[in-house]
C-alpha atoms as a PDB file:
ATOM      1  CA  UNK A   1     114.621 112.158  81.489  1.00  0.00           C
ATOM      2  CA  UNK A   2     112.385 109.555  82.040  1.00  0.00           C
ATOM      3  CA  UNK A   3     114.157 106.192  83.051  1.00  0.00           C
ATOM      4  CA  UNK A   4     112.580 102.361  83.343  1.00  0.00           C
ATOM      5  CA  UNK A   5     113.237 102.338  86.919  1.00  0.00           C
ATOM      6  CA  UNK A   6     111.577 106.112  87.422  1.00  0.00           C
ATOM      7  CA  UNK A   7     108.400 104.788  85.682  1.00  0.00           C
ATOM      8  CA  UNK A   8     108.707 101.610  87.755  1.00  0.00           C
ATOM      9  CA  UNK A   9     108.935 103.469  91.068  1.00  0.00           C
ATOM     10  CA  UNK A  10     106.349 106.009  90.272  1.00  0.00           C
ATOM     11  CA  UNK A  11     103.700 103.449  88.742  1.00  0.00           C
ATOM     12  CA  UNK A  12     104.106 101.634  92.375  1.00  0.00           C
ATOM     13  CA  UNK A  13     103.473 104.886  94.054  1.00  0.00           C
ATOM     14  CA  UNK A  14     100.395 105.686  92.394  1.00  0.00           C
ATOM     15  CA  UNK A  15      99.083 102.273  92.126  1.00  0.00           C
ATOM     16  CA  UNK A  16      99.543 102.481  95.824  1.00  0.00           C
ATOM     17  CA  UNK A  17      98.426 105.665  96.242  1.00  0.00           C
ATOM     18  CA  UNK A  18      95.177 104.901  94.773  1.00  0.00           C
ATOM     19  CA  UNK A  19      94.835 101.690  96.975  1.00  0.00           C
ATOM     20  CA  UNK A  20      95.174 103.513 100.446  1.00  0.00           C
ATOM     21  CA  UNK A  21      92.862 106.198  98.898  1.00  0.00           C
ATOM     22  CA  UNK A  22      95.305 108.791  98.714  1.00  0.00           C
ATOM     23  CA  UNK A  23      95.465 111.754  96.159  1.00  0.00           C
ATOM     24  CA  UNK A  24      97.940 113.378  94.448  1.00  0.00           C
ATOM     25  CA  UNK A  25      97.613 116.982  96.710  1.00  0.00           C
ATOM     26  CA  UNK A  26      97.819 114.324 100.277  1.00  0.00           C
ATOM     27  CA  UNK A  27     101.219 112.986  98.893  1.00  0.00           C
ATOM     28  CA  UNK A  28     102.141 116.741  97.955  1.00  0.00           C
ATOM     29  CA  UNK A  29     101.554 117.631 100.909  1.00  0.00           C
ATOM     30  CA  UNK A  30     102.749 115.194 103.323  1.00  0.00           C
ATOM     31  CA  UNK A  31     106.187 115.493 101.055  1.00  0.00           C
ATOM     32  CA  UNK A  32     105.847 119.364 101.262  1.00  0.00           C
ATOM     33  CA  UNK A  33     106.268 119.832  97.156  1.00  0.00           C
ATOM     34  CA  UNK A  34     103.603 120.701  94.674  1.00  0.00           C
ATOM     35  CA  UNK A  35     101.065 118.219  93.116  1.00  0.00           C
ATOM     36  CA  UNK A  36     102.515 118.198  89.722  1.00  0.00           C
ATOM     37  CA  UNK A  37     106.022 117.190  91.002  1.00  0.00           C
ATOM     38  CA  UNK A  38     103.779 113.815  92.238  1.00  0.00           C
ATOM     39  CA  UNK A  39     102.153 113.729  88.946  1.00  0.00           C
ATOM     40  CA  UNK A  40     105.695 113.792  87.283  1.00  0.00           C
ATOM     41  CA  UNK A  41     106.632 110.927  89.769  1.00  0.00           C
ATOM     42  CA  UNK A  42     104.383 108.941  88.874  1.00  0.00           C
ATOM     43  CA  UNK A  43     104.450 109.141  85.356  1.00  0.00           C
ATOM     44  CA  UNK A  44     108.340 108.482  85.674  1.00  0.00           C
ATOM     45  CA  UNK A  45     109.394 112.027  84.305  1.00  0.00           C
ATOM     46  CA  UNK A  46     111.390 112.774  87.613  1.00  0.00           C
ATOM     47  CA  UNK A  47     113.524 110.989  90.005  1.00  0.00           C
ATOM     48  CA  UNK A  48     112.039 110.695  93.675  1.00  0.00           C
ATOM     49  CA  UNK A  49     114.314 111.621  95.730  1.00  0.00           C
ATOM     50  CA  UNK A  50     115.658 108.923  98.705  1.00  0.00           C
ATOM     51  CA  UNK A  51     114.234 110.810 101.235  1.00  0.00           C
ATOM     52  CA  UNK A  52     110.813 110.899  99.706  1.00  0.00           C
ATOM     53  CA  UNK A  53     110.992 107.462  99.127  1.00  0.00           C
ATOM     54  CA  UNK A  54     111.545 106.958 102.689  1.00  0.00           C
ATOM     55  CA  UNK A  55     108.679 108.529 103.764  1.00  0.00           C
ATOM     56  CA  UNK A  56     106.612 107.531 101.351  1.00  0.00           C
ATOM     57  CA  UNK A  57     107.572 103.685 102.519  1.00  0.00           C
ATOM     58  CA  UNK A  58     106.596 105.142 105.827  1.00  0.00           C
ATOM     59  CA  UNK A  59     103.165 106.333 105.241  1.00  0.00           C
ATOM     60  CA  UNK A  60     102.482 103.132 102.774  1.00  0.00           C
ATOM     61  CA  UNK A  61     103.681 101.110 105.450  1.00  0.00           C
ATOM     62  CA  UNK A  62     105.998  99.602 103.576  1.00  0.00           C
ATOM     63  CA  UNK A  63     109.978  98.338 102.727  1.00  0.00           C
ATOM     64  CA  UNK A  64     111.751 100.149 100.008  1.00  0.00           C
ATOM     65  CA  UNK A  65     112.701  97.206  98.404  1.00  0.00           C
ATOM     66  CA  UNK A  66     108.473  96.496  97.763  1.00  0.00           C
ATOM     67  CA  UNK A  67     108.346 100.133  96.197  1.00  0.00           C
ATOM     68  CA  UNK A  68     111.680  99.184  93.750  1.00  0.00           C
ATOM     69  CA  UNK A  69     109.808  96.255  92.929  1.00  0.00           C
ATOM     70  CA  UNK A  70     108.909  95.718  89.289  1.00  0.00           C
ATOM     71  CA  UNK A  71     106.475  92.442  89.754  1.00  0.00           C
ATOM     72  CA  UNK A  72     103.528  93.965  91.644  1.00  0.00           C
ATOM     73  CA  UNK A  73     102.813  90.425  92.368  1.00  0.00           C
ATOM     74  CA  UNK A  74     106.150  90.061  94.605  1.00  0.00           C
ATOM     75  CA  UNK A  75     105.314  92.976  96.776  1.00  0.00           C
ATOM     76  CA  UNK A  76     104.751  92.097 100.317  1.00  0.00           C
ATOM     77  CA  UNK A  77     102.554  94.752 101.380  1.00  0.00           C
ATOM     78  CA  UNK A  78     101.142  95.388 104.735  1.00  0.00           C
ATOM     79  CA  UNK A  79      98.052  97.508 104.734  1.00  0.00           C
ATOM     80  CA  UNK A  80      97.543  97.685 108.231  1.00  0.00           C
ATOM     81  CA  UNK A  81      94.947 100.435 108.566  1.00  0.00           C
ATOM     82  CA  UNK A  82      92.283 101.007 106.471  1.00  0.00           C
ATOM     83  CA  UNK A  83      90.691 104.782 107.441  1.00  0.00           C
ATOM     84  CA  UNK A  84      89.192 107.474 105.504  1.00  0.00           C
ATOM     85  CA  UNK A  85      91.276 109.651 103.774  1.00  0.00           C
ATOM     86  CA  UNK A  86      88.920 112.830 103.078  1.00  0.00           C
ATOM     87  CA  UNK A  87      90.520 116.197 104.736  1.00  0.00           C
ATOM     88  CA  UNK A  88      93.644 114.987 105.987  1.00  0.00           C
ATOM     89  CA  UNK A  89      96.446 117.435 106.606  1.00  0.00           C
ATOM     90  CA  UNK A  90     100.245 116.954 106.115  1.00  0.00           C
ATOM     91  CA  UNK A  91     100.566 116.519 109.863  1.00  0.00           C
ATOM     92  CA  UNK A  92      98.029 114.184 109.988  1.00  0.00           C
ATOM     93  CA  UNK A  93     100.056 111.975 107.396  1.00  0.00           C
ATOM     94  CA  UNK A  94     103.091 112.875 109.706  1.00  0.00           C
ATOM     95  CA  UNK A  95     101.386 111.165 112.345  1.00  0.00           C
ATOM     96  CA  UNK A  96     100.073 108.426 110.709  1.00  0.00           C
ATOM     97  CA  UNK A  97     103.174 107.261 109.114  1.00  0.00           C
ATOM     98  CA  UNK A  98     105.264 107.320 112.735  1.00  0.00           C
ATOM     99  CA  UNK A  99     102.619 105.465 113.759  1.00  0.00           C
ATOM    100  CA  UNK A 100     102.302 102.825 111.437  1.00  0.00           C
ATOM    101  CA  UNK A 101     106.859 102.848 111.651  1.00  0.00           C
ATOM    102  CA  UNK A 102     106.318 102.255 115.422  1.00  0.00           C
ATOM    103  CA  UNK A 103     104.046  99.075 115.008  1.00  0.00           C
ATOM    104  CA  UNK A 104     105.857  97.986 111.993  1.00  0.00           C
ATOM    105  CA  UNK A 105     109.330  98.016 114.841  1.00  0.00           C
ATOM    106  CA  UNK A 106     107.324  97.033 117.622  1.00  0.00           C
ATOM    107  CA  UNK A 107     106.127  93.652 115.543  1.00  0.00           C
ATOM    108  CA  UNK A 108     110.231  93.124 114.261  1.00  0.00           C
ATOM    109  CA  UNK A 109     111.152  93.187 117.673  1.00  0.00           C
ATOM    110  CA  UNK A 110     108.227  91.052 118.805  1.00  0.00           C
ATOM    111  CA  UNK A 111     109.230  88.243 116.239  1.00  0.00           C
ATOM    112  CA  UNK A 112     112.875  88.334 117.536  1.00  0.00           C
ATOM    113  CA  UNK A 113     111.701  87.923 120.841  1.00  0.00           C
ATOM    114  CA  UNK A 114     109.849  85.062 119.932  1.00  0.00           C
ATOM    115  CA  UNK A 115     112.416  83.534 118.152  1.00  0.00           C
END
């Protein structure tokens, strides 16, 4: 059952998605389930789990609070790396999301060292 904060979440995810150049198979892969569970996502027909929705603030580079948000406008989004996203395999997602969740640490603890 479709809910206003499913449609909410999944509209974020596939506006995102589409941003970082992303299709539905690369999410369905890098989330090891198959496409039309990420079409049903989106669309707001199923619940993402928690765990998806951490990973999928990991490879968007992201805070889960910006991916509950409703006002696309109040996201504060970090798209750190633009790349091209043709023939990329789950582990390459894998990789790319640590990567981008040890910058996104390294720059937290930067700021607190800087005061």
């Amino acid at each position: 059952m479709a809910t206003k904060e499913h449609a909410v979440i999944g509209s974020n995810i596939k506006k995102i998605r589409e941003r970082l150049g992303y299709t539905q198979d690369d999410l369905a892969n890098y989330l090891k389930v198959q496409r039309p569970m990420i079409s049903y996502i989106e669309t707001g027909e199923r619940e993402c789990s928690f765990d998806h929705l951490e990973r999928l603030c990991a490879l968007f580079n992201m805070d889960l609070a910006d991916l509950l948000e409703e006002d696309a406008n109040a996201q504060t989004l970090n798209y750190a790396f633009a790349f091209r996203t043709n023939d990329l395999t789950s582990t390459d997602l894998d990789s790319i999301a640590d990567f981008q969740l040890v910058v996104k640490n390294y720059m937290k603890m930067k700021n607190l060292a800087n005061g």
